[in-house]
Protein backbone atom coordinates (compact mmCIF):
# COMPACT_ATOMS: atom_id res chain seq x y z
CA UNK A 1 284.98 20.54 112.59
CA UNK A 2 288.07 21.11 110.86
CA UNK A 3 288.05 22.85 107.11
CA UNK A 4 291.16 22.61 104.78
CA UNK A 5 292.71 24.44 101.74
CA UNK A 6 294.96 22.43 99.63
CA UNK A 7 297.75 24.15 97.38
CA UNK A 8 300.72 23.00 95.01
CA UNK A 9 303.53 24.57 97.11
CA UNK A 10 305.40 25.79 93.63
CA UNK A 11 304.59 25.39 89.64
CA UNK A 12 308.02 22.37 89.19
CA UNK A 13 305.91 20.12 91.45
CA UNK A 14 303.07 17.75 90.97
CA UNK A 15 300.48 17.36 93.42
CA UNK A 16 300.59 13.90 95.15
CA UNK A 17 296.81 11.25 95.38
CA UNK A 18 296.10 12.35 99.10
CA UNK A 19 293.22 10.91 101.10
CA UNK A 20 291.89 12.33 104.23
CA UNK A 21 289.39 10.81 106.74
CA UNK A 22 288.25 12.90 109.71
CA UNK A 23 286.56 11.68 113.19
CA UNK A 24 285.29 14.02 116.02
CA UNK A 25 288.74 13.53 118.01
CA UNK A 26 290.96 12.85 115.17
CA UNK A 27 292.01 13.22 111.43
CA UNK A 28 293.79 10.91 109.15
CA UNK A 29 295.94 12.03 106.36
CA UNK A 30 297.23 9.39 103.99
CA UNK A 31 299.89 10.75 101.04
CA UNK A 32 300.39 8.16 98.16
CA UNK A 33 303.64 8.71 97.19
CA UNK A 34 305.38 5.03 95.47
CA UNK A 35 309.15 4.43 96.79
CA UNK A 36 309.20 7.73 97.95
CA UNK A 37 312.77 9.46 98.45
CA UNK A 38 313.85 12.53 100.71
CA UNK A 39 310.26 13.19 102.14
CA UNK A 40 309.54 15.84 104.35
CA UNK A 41 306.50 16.71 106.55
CA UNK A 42 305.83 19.97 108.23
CA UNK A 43 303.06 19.92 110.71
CA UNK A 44 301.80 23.36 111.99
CA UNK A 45 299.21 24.46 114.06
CA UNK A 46 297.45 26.00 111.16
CA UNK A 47 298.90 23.71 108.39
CA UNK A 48 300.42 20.92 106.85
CA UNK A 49 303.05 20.61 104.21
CA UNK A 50 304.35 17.20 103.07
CA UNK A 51 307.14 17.06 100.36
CA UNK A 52 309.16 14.19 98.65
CA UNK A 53 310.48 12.64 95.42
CA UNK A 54 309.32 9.50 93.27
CA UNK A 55 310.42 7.63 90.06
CA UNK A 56 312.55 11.45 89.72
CA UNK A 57 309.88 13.40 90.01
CA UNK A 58 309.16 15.98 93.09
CA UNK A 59 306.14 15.97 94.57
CA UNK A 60 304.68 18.78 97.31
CA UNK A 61 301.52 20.37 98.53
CA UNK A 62 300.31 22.23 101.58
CA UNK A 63 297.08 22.17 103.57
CA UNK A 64 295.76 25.42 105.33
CA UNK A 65 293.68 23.84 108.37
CA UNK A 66 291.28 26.39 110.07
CA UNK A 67 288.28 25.80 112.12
């Protein structure tokens, strides 16, 4: 079982619509971000950050994953 903690990585971003689906062997993470420029993911053992821009505005948030 996985748990998660989700945080806006600094006040001059918004917080993308993020949907995540988790199996016994596997977890899905789906970030809606539209015509998304200069993205940027950062997977970690113990989290996830994903970061990008869209329509001129910068969106970012990170996920603490702990078990």
């Amino acid at each position: 079982m996985c748990f998660f903690i989700i945080g806006i990585v600094d006040n001059m971003s918004k917080h993308p619509n993020v949907k995540w689906a988790q199996r016994k062997d596997r977890v899905f993470v789906e970030v809606q971000l539209r015509d998304g420029k200069n993205e940027r993911v950062e997977l970690k053992e113990t989290s996830l950050g994903v970061e990008g821009n869209s329509d001129g505005i910068h969106y970012a948030f990170n996920v603490e994953l702990f078990a």
